[in-house]
Protein backbone atom coordinates (compact mmCIF):
# COMPACT_ATOMS: atom_id res chain seq x y z
CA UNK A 1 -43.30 0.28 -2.42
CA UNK A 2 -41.00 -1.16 -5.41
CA UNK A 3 -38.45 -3.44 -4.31
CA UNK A 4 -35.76 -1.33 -5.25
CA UNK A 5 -37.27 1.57 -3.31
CA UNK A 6 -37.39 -0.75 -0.48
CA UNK A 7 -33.89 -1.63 -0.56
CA UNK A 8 -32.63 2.11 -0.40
CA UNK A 9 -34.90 2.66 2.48
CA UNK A 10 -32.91 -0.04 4.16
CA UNK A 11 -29.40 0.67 3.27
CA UNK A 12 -30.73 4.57 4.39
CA UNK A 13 -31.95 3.44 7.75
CA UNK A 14 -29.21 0.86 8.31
CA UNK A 15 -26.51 3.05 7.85
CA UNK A 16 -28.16 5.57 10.50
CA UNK A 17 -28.64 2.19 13.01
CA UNK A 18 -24.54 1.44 12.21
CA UNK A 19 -23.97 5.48 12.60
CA UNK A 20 -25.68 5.14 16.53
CA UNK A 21 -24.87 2.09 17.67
CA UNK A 22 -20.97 2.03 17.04
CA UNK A 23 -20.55 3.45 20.63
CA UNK A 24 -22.70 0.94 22.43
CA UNK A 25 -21.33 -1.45 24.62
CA UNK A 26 -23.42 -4.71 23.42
CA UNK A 27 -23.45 -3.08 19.87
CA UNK A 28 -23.62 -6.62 17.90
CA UNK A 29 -26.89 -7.90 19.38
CA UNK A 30 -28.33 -4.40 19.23
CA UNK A 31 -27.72 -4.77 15.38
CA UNK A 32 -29.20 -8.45 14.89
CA UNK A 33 -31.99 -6.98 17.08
CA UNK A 34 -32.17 -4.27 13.98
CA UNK A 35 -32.31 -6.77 11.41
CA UNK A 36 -34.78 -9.33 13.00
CA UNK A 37 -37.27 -6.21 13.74
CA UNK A 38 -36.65 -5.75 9.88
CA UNK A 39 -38.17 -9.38 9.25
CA UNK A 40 -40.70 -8.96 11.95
CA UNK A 41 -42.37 -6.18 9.44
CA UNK A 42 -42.40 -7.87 6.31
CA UNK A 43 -38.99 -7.74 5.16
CA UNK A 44 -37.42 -10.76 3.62
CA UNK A 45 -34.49 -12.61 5.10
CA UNK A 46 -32.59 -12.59 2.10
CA UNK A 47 -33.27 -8.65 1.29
CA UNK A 48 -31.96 -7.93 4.83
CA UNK A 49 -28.51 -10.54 4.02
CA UNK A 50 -28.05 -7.97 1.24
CA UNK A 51 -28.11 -4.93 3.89
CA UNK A 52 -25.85 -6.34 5.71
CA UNK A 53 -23.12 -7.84 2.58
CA UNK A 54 -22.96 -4.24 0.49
CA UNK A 55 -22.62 -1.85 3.91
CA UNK A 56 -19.99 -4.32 5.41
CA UNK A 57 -21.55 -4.41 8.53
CA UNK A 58 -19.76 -6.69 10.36
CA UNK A 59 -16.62 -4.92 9.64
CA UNK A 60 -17.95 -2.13 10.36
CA UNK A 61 -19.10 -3.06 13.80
CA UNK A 62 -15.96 -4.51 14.54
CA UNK A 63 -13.89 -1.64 13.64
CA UNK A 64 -11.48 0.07 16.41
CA UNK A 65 -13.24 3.77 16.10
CA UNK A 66 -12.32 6.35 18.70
CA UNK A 67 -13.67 9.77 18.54
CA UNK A 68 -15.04 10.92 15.21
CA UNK A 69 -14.26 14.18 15.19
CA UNK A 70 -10.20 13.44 16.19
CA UNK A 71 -10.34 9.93 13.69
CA UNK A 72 -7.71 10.75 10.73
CA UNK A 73 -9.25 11.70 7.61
CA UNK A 74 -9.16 10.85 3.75
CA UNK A 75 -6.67 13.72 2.38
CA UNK A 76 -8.46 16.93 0.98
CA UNK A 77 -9.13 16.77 -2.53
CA UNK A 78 -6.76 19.81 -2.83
CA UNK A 79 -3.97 18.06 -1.13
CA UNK A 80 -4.38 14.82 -3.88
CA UNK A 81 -4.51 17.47 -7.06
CA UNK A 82 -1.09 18.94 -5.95
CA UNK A 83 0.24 15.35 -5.50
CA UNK A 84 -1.55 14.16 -8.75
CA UNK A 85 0.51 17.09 -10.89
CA UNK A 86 3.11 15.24 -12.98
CA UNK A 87 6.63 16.41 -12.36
CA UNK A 88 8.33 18.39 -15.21
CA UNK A 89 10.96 15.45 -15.65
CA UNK A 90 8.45 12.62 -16.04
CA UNK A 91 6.59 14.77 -18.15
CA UNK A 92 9.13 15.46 -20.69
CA UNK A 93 10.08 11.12 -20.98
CA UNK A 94 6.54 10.82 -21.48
CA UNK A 95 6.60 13.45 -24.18
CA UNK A 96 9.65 11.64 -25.85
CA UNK A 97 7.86 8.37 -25.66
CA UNK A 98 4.77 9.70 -27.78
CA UNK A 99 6.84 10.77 -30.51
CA UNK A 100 8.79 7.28 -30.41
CA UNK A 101 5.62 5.53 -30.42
CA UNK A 102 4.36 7.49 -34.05
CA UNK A 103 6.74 4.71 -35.83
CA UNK A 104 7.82 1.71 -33.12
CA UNK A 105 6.15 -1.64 -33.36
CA UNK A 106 4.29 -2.61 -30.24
CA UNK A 107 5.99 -5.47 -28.57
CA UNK A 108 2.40 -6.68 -26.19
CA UNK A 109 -0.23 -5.96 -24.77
CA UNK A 110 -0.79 -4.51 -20.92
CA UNK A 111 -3.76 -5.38 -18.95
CA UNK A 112 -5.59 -3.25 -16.50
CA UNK A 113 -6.52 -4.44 -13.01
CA UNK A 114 -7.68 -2.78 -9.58
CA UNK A 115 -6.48 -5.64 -6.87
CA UNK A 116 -9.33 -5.18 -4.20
CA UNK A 117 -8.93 -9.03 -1.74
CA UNK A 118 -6.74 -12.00 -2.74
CA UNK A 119 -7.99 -15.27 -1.73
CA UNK A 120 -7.55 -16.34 1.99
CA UNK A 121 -7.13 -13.05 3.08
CA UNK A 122 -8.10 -12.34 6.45
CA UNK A 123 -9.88 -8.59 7.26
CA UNK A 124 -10.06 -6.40 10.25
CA UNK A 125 -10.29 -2.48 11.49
CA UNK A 126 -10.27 -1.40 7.71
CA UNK A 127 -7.11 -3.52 7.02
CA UNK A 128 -6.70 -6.36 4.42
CA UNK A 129 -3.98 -9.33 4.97
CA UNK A 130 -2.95 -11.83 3.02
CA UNK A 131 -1.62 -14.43 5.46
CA UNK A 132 0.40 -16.91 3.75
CA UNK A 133 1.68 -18.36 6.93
CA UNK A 134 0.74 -20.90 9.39
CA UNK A 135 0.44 -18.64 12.16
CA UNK A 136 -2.90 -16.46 13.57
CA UNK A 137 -2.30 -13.07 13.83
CA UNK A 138 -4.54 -10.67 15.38
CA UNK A 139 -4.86 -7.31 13.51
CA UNK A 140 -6.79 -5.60 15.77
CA UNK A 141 -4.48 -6.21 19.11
CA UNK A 142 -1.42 -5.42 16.57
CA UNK A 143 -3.08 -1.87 15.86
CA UNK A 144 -3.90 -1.30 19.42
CA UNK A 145 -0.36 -2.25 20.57
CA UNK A 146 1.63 0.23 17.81
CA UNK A 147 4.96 0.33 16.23
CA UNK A 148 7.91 -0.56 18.67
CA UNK A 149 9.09 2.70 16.96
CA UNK A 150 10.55 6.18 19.12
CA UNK A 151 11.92 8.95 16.86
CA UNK A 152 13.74 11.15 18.93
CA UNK A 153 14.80 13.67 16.59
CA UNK A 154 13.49 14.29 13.09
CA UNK A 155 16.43 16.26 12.06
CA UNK A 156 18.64 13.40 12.19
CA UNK A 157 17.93 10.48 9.66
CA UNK A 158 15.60 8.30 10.78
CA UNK A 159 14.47 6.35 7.70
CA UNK A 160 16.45 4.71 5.08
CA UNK A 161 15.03 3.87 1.42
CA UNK A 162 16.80 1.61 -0.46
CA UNK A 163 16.00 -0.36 -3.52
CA UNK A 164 17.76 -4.26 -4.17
CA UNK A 165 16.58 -4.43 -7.50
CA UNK A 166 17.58 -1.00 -8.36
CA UNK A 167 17.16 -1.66 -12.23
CA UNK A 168 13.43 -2.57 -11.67
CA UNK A 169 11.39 0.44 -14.40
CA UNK A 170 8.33 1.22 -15.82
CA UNK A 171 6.60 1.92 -19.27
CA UNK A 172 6.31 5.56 -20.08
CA UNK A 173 2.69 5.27 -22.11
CA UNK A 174 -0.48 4.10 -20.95
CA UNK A 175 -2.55 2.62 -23.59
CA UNK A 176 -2.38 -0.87 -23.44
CA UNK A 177 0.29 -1.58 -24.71
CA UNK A 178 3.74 -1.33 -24.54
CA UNK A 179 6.83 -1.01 -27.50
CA UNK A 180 10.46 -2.62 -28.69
CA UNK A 181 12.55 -1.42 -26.81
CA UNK A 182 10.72 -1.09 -23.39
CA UNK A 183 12.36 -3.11 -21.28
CA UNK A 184 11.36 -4.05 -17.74
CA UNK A 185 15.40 -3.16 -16.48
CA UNK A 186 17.46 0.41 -16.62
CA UNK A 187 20.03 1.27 -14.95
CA UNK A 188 18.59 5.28 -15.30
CA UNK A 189 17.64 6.36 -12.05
CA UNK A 190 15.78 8.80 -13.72
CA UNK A 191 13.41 6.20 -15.30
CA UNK A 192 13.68 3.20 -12.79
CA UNK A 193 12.14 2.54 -8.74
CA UNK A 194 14.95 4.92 -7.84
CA UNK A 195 12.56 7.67 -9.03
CA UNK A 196 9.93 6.29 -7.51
CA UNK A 197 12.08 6.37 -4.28
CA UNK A 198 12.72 9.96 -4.82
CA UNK A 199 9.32 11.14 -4.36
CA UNK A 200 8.91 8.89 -1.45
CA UNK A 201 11.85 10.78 0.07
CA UNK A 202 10.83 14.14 -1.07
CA UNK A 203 7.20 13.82 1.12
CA UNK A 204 9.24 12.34 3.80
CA UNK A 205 11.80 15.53 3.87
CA UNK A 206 8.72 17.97 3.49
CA UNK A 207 7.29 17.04 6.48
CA UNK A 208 10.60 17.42 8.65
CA UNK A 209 12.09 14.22 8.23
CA UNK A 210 15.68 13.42 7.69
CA UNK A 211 15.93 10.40 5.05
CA UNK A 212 18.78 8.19 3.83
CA UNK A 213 18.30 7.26 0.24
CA UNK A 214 20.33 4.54 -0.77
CA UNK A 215 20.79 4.89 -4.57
CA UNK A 216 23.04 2.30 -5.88
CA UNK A 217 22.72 0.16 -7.94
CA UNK A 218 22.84 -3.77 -6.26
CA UNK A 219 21.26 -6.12 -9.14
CA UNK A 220 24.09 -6.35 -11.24
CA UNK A 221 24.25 -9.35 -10.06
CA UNK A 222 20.71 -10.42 -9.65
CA UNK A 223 21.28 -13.32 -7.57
CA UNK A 224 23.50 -11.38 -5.13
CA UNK A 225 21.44 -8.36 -4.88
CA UNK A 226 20.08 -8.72 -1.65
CA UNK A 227 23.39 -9.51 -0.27
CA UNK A 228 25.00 -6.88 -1.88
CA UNK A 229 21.76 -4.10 -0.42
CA UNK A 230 22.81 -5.93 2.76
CA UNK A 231 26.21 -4.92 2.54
CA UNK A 232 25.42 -1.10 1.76
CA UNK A 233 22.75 -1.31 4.91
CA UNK A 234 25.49 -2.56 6.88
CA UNK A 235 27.54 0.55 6.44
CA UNK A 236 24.81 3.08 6.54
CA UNK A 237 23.18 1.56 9.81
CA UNK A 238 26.51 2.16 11.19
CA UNK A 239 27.07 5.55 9.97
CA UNK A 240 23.85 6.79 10.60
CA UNK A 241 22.61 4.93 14.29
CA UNK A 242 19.45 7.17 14.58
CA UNK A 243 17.78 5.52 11.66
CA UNK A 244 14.64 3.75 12.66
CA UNK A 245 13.31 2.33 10.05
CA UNK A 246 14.16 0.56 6.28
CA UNK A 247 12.06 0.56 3.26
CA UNK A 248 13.25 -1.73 -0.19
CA UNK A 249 10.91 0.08 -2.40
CA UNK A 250 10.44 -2.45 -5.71
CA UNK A 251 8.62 -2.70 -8.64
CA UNK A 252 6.50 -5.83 -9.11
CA UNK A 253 5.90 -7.98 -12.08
CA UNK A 254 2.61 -9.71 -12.97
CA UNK A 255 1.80 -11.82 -15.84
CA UNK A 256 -1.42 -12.62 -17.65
CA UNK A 257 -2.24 -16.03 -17.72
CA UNK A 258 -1.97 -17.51 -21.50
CA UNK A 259 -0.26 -14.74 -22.74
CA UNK A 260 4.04 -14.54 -22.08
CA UNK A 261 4.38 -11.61 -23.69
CA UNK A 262 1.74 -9.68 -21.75
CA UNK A 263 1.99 -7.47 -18.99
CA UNK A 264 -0.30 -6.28 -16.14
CA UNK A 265 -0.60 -2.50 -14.59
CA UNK A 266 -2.07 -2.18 -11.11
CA UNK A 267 -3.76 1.09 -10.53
CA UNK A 268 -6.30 2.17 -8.13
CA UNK A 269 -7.94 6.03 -9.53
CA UNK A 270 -7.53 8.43 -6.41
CA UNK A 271 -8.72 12.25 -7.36
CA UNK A 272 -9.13 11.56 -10.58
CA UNK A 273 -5.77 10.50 -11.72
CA UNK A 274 -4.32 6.55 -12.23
CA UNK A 275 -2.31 5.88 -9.51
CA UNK A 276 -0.12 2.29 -9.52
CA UNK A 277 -1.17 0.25 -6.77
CA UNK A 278 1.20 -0.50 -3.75
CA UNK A 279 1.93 -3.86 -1.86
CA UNK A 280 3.45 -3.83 1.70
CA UNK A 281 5.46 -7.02 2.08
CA UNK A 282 6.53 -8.34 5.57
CA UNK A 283 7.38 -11.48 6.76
CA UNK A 284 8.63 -14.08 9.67
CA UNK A 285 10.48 -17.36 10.87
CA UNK A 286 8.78 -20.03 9.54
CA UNK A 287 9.58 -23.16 7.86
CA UNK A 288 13.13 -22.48 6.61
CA UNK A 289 13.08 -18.85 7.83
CA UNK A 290 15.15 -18.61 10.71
CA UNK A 291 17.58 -15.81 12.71
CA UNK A 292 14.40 -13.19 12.06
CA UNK A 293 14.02 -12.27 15.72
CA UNK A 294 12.37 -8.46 14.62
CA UNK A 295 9.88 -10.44 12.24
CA UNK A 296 7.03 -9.51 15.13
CA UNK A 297 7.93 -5.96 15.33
CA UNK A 298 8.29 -5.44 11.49
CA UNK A 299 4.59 -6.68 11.70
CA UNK A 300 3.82 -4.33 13.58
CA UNK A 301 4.95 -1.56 11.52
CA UNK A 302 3.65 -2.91 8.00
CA UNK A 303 -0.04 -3.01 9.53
CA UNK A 304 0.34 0.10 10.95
CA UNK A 305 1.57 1.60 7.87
CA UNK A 306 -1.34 -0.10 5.74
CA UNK A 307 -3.71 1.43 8.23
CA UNK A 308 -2.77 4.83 7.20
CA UNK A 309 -2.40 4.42 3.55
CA UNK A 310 -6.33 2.60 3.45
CA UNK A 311 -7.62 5.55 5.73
CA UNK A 312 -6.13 8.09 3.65
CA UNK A 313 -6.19 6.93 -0.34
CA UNK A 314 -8.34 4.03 -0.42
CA UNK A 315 -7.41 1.23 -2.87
CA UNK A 316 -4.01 2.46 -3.07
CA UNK A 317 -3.10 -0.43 -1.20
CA UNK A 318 -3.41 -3.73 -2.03
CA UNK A 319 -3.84 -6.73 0.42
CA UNK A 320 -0.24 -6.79 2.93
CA UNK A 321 1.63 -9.56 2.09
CA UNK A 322 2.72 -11.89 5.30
CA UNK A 323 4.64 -15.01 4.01
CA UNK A 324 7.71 -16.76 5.46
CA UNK A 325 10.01 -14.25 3.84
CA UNK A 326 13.38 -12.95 4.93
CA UNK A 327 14.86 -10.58 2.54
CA UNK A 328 17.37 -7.70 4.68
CA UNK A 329 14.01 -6.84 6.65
CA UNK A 330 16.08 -8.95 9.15
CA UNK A 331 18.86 -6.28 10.03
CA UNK A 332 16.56 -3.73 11.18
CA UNK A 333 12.92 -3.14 13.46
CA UNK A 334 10.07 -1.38 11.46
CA UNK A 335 11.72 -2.57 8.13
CA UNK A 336 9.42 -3.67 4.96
CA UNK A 337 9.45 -4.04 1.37
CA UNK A 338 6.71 -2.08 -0.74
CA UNK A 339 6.00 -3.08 -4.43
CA UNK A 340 4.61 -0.14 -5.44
CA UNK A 341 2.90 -1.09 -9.14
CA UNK A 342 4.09 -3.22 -12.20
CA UNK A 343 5.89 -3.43 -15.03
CA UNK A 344 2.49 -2.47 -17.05
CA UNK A 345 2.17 0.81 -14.59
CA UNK A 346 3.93 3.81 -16.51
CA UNK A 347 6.35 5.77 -14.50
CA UNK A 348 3.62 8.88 -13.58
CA UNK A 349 1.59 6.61 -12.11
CA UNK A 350 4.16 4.84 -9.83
CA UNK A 351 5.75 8.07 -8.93
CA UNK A 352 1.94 9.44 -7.86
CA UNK A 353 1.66 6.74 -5.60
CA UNK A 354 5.39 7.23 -4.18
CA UNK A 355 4.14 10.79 -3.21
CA UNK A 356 1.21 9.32 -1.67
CA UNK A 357 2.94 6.60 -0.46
CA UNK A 358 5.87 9.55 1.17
CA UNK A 359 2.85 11.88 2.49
CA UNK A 360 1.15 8.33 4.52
CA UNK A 361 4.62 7.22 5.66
CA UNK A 362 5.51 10.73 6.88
CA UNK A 363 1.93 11.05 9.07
CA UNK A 364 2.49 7.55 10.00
CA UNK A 365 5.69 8.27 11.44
CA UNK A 366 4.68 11.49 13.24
CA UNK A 367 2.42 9.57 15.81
CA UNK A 368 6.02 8.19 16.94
CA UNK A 369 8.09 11.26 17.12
CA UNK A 370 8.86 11.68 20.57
CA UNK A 371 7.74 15.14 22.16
């Protein structure tokens, strides 16, 4: 038998092994049982290492699975085409943009990447963490435990989006580069994370839910922005009690090493379409964090959350970010900040992944509404 046949043999019958033996009690030492009978009948050590690297095994094994035929399900191809259609208003900026671009000068160039692990990252259950803190934090008893979350009525707000750095946009074009004139601010709401927010909302009010969307503009004055979103949360927490949980939806920024005038574009393909990747950011008290005393709970949420999105669009997500990090996640339980793409992602793409983003968050939520 070729050594490539070999190989597929393996991978066919491992995966059947994994497939069994995720229900049995002792089911690690029933695998290394697996893969010493594999050496036992002529199969080299480091052919049966490569088994066990490309299926993932030990994640696998480790993974929280429940019952297979209740487990929650990558989204129906149909369900990611009507998601993937591009709204009539993004359509016609990107139209405009194409005839701009005929004469305007490009200004740099944007580089492509698909952000799969960061280093130090720590893995579990299907969930990818970039811990940036001093403390240990177990994903799997975090999952187990849930949200401290209880919606009682979906009819009454129960979510507020808000963005700090409400001028944060996108490009309009992808090809690699971007043009004079294509700044990474607006103050358009049509163009900028405020649009983004809008489809996040309009998943979110689809599937029952009442959402607060905080529109205004609180960069102005950059330095003051997240005092100045504080100030607007302030008021809205108090008009609207029922609301639950708080999402700053940004836009991130990457650069490209050597190269100041470059830009980056994060984007994962999910049925067939670029979609800009997202980043869930949460954080705690640490070092000169302090008065955070939700920081626990919020962490709770965010891997939740990042559950869902990784079960149902794959490589939407990036790693979760967990650093000592304050921000106005502070006011509120179940509150996080989501980059969702960069300032190389065009403005389809990011609002794509807001309607993903909206359809996860609203199933996510669901699990919590209270019968």
């Amino acid at each position: 038998m070729k050594k490539s046949d070999k190989i597929i043999a393996m991978l066919l019958l491992a995966a059947a092994v994994v497939s069994i033996i995720k229900f049995v009690p002792d089911k690690q030492q029933v695998f290394h049982t697996f893969l010493a009978g594999l050496v036992k009948v002529g199969v080299r050590e480091s052919q049966t290492a490569f088994v066990e690297r490309y299926l993932s095994f030990q994640n696998l094994l480790h993974r929280e699975m429940g019952n297979p035929l209740t487990a929650p399900q990558v989204q129906k191809k149909e369900e990611i085409e009507d998601l993937s259609a591009t709204d009539a208003d993004v359509a016609a900026l990107k139209k405009k943009a194409l005839q701009k671009a005929k004469t305007a000068k490009a200004a740099g160039k944007v580089t492509e990447r698909t952000i799969v692990n960061m280093n130090g990252q720590v893995s579990a259950a299907g969930v990818k963490v970039q811990n940036r803190t001093d403390k240990s934090i177990d994903i799997e008893k975090i999952l187990s435990e849930g949200a401290k979350l209880q919606i009682a009525d979906k009819q009454k707000p129960s979510v507020l989006i808000y963005h700090t750095h409400t001028h944060e946009c996108y490009v309009q074009l992808d090809g690699g580069k971007y043009y004079k004139g294509e700044t990474t601010q607006s103050a358009d709401s049509a163009q900028n994370v405020v649009r983004v927010g809008d489809a996040v909302c309009a998943q979110l009010e689809k599937a029952g839910f009442a959402v607060i969307h905080d529109t205004a503009i609180h960069d102005d004055d950059y330095n003051n922005a997240y005092a100045n979103a504080g100030k607007a949360m302030d008021k809205l927490l108090k008009k609207y009690p029922t609301i639950d949980v708080t999402i700053d939806i940004h836009r991130d920024s990457i650069g490209v090493e050597g190269d100041e005038t470059a830009r980056t574009s994060v984007v994962q393909e999910i049925g067939g379409k670029k979609a800009a990747q997202v980043m869930i950011i949460t954080g705690c008290e640490e070092n000169f964090i302090t008065d955070f005393p939700h920081w626990y709970d919020n962490l709770h949420f965010a891997l939740g959350l990042q559950k869902q999105l990784s079960e149902e669009y794959p490589g939407l997500a990036r790693p979760l970010y967990f650093a000592d990090r304050k921000y106005d996640m502070y006011k509120t339980k179940n509150s996080v900040l989501i980059e969702i793409g960069s300032d190389g992602n065009t403005l389809e793409q990011a609002v794509y992944s807001g309607k993903m983003v909206g359809q996860s968050l609203a199933n996510y939520l669901q699990k919590y509404v209270k019968a």
